[in-house]
N, C-alpha and C. Protein backbone atom coordinates (compact mmCIF):
# COMPACT_ATOMS: atom_id res chain seq x y z
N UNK A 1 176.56 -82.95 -68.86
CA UNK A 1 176.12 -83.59 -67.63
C UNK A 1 174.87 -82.90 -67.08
N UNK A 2 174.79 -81.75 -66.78
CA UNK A 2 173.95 -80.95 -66.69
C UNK A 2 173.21 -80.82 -65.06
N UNK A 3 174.53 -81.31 -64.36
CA UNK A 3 174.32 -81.33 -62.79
C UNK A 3 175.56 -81.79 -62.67
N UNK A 4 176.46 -81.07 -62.83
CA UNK A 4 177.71 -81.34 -62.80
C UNK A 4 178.03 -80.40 -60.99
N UNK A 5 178.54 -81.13 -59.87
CA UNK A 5 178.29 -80.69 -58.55
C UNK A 5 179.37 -81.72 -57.89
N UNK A 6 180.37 -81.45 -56.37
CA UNK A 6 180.56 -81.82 -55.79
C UNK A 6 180.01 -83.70 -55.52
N UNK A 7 178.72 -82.99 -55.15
CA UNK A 7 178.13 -84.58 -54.50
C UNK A 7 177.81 -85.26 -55.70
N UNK A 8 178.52 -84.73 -56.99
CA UNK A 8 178.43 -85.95 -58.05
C UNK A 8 179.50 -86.19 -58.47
N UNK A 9 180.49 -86.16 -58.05
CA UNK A 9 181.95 -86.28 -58.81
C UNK A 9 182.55 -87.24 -57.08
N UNK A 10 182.99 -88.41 -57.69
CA UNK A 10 184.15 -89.07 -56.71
C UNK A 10 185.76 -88.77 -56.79
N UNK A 11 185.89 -88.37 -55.45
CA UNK A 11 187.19 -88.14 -55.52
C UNK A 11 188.39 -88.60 -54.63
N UNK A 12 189.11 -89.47 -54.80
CA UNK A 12 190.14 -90.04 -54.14
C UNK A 12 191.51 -89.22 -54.13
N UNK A 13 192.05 -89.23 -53.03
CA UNK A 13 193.32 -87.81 -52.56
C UNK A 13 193.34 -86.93 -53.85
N UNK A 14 192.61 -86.34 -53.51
CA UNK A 14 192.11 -84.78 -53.82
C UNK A 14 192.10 -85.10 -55.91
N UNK A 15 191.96 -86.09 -56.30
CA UNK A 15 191.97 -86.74 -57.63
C UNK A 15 190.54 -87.42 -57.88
N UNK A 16 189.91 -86.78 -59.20
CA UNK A 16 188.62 -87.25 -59.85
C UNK A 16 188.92 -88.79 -60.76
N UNK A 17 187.96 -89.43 -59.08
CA UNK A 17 188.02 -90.89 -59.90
C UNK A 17 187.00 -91.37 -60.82
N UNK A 18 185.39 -90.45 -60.56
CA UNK A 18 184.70 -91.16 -61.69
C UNK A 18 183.20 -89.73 -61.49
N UNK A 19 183.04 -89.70 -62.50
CA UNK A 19 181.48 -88.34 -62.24
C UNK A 19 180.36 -89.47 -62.91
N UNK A 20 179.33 -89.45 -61.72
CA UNK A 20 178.41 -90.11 -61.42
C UNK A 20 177.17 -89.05 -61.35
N UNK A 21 176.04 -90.15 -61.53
CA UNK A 21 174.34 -89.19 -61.66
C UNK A 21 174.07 -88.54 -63.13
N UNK A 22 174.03 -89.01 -63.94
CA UNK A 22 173.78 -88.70 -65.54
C UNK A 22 172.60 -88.66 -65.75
N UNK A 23 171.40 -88.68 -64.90
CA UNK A 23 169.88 -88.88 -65.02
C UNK A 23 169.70 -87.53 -65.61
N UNK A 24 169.97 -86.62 -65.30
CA UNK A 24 169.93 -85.24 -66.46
C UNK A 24 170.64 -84.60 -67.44
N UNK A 25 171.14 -85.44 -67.55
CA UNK A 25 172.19 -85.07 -68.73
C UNK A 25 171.86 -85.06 -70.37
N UNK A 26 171.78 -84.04 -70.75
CA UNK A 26 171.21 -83.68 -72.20
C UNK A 26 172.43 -83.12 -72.71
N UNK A 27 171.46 -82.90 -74.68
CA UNK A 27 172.47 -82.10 -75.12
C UNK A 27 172.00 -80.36 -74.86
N UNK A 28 173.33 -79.26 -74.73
CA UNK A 28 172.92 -78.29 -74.54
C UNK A 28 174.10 -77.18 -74.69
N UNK A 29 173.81 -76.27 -74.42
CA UNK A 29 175.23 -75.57 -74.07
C UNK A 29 176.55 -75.49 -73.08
N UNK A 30 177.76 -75.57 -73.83
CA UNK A 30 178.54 -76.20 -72.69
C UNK A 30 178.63 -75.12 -71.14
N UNK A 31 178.38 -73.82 -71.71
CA UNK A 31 178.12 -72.83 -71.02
C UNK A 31 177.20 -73.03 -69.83
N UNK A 32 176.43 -73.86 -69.66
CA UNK A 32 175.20 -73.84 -68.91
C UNK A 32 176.20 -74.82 -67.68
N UNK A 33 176.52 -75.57 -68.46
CA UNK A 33 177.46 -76.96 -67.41
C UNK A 33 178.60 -75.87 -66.26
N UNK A 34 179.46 -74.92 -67.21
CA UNK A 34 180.59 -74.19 -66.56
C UNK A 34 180.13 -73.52 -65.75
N UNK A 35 178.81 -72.88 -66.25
CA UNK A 35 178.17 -71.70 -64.85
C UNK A 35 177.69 -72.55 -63.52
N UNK A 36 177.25 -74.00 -64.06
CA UNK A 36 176.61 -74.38 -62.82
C UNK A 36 177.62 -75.16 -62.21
N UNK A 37 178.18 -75.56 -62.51
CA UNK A 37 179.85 -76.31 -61.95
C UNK A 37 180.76 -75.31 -61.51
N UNK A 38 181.15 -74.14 -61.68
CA UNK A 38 181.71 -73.43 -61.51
C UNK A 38 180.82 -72.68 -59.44
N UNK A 39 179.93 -72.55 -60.18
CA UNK A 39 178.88 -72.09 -58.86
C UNK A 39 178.11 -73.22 -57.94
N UNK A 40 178.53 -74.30 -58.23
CA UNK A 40 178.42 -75.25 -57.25
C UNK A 40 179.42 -75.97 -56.16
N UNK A 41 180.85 -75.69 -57.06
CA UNK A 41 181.45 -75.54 -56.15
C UNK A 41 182.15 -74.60 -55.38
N UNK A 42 181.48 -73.35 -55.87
CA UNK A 42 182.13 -72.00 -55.03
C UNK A 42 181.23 -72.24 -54.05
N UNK A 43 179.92 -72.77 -53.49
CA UNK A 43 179.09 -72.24 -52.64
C UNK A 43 179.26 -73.26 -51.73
N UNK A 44 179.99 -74.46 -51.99
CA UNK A 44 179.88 -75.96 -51.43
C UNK A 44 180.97 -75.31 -50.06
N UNK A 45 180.09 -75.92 -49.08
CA UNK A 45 180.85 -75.79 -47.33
C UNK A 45 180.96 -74.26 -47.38
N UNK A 46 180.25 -73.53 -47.81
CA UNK A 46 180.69 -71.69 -47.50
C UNK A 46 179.22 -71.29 -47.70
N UNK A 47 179.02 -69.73 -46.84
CA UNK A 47 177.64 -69.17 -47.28
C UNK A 47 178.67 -67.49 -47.35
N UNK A 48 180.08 -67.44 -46.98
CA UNK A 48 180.53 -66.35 -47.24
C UNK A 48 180.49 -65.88 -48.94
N UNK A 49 179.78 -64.50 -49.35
CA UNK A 49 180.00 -64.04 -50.62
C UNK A 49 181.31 -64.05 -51.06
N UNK A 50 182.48 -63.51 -50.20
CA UNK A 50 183.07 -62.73 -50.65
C UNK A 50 184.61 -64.25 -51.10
N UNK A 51 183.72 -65.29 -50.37
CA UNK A 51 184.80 -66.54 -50.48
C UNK A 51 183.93 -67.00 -51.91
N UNK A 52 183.33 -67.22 -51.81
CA UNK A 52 182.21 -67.63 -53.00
C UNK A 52 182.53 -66.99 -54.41
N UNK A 53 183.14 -65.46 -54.15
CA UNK A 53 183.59 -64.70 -55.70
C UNK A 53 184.51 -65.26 -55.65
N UNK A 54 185.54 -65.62 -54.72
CA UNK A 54 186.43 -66.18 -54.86
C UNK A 54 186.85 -67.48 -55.58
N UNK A 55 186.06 -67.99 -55.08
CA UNK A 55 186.19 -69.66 -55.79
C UNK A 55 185.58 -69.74 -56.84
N UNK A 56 184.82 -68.91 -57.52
CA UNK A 56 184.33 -68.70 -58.92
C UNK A 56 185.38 -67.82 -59.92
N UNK A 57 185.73 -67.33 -59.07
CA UNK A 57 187.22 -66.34 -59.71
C UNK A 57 188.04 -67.67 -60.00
N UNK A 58 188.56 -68.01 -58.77
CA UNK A 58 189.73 -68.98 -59.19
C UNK A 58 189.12 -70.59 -60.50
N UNK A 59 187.83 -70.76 -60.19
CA UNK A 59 187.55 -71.72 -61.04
C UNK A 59 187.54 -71.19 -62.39
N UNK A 60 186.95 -70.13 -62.82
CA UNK A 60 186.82 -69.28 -64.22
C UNK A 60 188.42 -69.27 -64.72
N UNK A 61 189.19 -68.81 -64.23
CA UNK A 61 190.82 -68.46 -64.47
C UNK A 61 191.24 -69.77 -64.99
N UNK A 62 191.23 -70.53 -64.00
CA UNK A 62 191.98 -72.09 -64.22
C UNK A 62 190.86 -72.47 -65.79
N UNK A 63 189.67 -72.89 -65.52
CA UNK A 63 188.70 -73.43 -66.72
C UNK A 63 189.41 -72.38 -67.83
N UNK A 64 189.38 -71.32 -68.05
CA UNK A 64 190.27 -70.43 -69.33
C UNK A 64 191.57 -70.35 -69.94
N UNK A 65 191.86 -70.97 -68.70
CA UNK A 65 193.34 -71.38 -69.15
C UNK A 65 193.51 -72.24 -69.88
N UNK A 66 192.64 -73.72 -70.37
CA UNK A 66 192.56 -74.28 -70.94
C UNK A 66 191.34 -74.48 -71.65
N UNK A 67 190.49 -73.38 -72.09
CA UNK A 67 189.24 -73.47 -72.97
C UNK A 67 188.75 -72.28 -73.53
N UNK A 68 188.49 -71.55 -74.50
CA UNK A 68 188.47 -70.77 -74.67
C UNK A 68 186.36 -70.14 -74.40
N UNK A 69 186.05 -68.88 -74.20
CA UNK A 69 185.03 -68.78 -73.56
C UNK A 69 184.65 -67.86 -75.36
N UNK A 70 183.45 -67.47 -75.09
CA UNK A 70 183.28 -66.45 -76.26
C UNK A 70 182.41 -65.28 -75.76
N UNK A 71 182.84 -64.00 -76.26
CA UNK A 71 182.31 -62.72 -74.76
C UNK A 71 180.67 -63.01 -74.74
N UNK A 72 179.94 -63.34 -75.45
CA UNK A 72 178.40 -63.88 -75.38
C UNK A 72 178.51 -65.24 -74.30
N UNK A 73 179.11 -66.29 -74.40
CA UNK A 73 179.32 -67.06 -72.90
C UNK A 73 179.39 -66.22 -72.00
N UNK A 74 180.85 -65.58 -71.74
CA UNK A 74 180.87 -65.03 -70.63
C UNK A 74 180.16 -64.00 -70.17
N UNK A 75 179.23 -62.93 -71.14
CA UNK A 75 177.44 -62.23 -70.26
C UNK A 75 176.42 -62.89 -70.02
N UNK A 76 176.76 -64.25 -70.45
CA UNK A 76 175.25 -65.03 -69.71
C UNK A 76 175.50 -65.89 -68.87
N UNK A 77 176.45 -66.17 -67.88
CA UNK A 77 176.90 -66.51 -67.05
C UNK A 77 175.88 -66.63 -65.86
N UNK A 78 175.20 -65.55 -65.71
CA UNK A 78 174.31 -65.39 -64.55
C UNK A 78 173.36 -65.82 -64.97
N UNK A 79 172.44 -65.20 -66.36
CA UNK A 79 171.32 -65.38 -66.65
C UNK A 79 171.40 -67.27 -66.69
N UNK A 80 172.59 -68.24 -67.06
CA UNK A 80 171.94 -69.18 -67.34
C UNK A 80 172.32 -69.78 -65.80
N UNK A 81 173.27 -69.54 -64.95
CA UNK A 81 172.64 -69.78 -63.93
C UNK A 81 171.18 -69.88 -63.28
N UNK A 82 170.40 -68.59 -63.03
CA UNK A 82 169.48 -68.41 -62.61
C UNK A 82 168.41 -69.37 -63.58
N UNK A 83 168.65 -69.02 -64.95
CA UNK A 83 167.52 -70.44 -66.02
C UNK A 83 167.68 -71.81 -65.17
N UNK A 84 168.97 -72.35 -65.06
CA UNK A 84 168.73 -73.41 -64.04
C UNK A 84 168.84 -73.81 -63.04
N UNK A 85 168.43 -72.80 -62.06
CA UNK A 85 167.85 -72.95 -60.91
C UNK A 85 166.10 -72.71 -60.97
N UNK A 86 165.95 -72.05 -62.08
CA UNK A 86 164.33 -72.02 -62.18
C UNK A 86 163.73 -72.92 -62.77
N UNK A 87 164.62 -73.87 -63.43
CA UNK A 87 163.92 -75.11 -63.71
C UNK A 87 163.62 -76.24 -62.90
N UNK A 88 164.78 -76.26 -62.25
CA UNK A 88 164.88 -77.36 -61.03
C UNK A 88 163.51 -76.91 -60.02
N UNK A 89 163.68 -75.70 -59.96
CA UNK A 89 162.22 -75.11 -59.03
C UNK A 89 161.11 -75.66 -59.92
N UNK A 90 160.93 -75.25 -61.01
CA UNK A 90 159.52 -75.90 -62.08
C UNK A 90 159.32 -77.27 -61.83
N UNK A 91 160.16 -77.84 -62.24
CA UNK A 91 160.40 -79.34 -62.04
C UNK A 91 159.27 -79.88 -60.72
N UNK A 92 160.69 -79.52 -59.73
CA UNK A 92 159.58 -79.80 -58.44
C UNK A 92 158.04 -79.07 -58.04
N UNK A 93 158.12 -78.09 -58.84
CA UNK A 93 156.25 -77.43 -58.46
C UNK A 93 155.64 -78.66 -59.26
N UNK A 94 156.45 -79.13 -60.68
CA UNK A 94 155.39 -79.86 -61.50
C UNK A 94 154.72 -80.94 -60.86
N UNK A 95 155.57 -81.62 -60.36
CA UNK A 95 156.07 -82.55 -59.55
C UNK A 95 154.92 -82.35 -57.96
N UNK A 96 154.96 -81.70 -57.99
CA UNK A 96 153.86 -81.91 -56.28
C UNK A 96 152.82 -81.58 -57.15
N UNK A 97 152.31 -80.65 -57.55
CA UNK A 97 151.26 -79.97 -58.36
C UNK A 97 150.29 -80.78 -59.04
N UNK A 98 151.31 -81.30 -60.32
CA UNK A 98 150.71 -82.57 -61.14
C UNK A 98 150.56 -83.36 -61.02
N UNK A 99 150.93 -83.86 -60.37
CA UNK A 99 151.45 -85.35 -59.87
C UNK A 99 151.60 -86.10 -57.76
N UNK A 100 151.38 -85.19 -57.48
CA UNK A 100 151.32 -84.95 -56.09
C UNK A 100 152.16 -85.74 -55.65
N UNK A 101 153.69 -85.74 -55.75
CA UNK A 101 155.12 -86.18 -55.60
C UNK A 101 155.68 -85.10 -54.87
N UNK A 102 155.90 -85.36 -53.69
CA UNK A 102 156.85 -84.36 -53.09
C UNK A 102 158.28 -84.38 -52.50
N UNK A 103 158.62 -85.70 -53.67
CA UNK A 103 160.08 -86.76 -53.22
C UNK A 103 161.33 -85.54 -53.52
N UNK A 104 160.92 -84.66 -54.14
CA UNK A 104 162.14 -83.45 -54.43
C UNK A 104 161.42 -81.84 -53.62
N UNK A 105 160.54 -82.23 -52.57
CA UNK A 105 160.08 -80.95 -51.90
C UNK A 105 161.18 -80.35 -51.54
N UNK A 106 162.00 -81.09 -50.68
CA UNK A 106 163.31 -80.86 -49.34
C UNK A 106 164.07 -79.51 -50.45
N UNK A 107 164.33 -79.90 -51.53
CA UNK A 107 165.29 -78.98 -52.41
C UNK A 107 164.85 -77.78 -52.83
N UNK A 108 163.14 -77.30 -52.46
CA UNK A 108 162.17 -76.03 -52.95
C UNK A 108 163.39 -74.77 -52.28
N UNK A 109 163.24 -75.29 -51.12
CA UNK A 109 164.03 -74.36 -50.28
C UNK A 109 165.68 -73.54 -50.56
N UNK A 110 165.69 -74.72 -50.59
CA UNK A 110 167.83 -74.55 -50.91
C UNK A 110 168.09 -73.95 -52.36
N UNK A 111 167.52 -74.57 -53.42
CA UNK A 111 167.00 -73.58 -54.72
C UNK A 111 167.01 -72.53 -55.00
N UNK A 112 165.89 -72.47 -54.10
CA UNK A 112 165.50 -70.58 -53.63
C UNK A 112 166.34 -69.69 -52.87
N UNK A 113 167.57 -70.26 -51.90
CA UNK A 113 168.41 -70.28 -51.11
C UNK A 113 169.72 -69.57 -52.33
N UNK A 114 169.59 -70.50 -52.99
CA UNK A 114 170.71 -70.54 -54.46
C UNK A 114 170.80 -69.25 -55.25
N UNK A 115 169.56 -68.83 -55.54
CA UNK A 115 169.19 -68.18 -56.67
C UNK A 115 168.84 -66.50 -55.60
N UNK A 116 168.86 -66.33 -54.59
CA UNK A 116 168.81 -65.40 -53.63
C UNK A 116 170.59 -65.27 -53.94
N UNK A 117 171.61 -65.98 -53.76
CA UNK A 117 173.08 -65.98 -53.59
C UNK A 117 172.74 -65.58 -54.90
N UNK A 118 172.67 -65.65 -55.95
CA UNK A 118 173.18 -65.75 -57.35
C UNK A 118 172.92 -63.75 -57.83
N UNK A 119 172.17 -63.92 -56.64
CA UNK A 119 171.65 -61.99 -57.04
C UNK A 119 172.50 -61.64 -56.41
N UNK A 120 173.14 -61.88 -55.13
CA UNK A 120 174.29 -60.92 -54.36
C UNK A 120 175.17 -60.84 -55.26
N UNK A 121 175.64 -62.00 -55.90
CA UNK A 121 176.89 -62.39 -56.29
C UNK A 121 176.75 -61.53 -57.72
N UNK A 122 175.66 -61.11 -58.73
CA UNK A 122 175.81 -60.44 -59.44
C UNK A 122 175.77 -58.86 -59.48
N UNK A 123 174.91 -58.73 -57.97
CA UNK A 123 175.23 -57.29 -57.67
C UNK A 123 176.04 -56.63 -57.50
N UNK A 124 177.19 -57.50 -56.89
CA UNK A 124 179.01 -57.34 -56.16
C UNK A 124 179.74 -57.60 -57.31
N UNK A 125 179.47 -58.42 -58.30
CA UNK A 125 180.43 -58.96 -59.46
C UNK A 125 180.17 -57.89 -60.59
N UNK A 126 179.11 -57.98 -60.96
CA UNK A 126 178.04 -56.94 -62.26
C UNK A 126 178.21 -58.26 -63.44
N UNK A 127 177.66 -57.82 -64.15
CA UNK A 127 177.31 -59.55 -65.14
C UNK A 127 178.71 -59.65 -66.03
N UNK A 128 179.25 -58.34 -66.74
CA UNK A 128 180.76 -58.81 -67.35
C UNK A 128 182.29 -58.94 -66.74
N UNK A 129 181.54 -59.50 -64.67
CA UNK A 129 182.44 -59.97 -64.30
C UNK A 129 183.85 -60.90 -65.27
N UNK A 130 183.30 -61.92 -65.88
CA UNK A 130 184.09 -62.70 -67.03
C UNK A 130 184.90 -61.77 -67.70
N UNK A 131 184.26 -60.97 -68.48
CA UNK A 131 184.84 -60.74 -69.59
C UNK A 131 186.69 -59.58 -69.07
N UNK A 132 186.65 -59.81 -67.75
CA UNK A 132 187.62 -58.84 -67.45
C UNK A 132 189.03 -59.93 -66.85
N UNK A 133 188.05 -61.25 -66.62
CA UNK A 133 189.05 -62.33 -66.23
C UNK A 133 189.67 -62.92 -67.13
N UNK A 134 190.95 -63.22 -66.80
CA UNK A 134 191.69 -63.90 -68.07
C UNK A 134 192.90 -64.63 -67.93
């Protein structure tokens, strides 16, 4: 999917009725999908860190319970976080820059917002947070 997020998944009493917005969806690593799904919805309605490890804790546990990770997934966890949040940033520089489109400006901010969280969260966690969860 490759924007796999809250505000793309429908959900009827607390049940996934349909995941919507496929406009970026490539082939890639499934790893890239879990880090950013995993960290999209730890951060969704919270700016607390310490709720945020939390809900990445509890999402990692549950997702392992039924998938197996491989310890190279679980140390790049952060790094491919942060890869895509720096694309989405590229994207939109390309995007005003090249093209003088600034229909994805609003998101420069929140991005940057993202990827500021993504350093706390690895400073407090350390990167083989994963490999200790199970």
């Amino acid at each position: 999917h490759y924007d796999l997020q809250p505000t793309n998944i429908i959900f009827y009493k607390n049940k996934v009725i349909a995941i919507i917005d496929f406009d970026s969806m490539r082939y890639g690593f499934l790893m890239d999908d879990v880090a950013f799904c995993s960290f999209r919805f730890s951060v969704f309605k919270t700016k607390s860190i310490s709720r945020i490890i939390d809900n990445i804790k509890f999402f990692m546990i549950n997702y392992m319970k039924f998938n197996s990770l491989t310890k190279n997934e679980k140390r790049s966890y952060f790094f491919l976080l942060r890869k895509n949040f720096l694309e989405k940033i590229s994207y939109i520089l390309r995007k005003y820059y090249f093209f003088n489109d600034d229909s994805w400006s609003d998101d420069l901010l929140k991005h940057i917002r993202l990827l500021k969280i993504i350093d706390k969260l690895e400073l407090t966690l350390k990167s083989n947070f994963l490999i200790n969860l199970s």
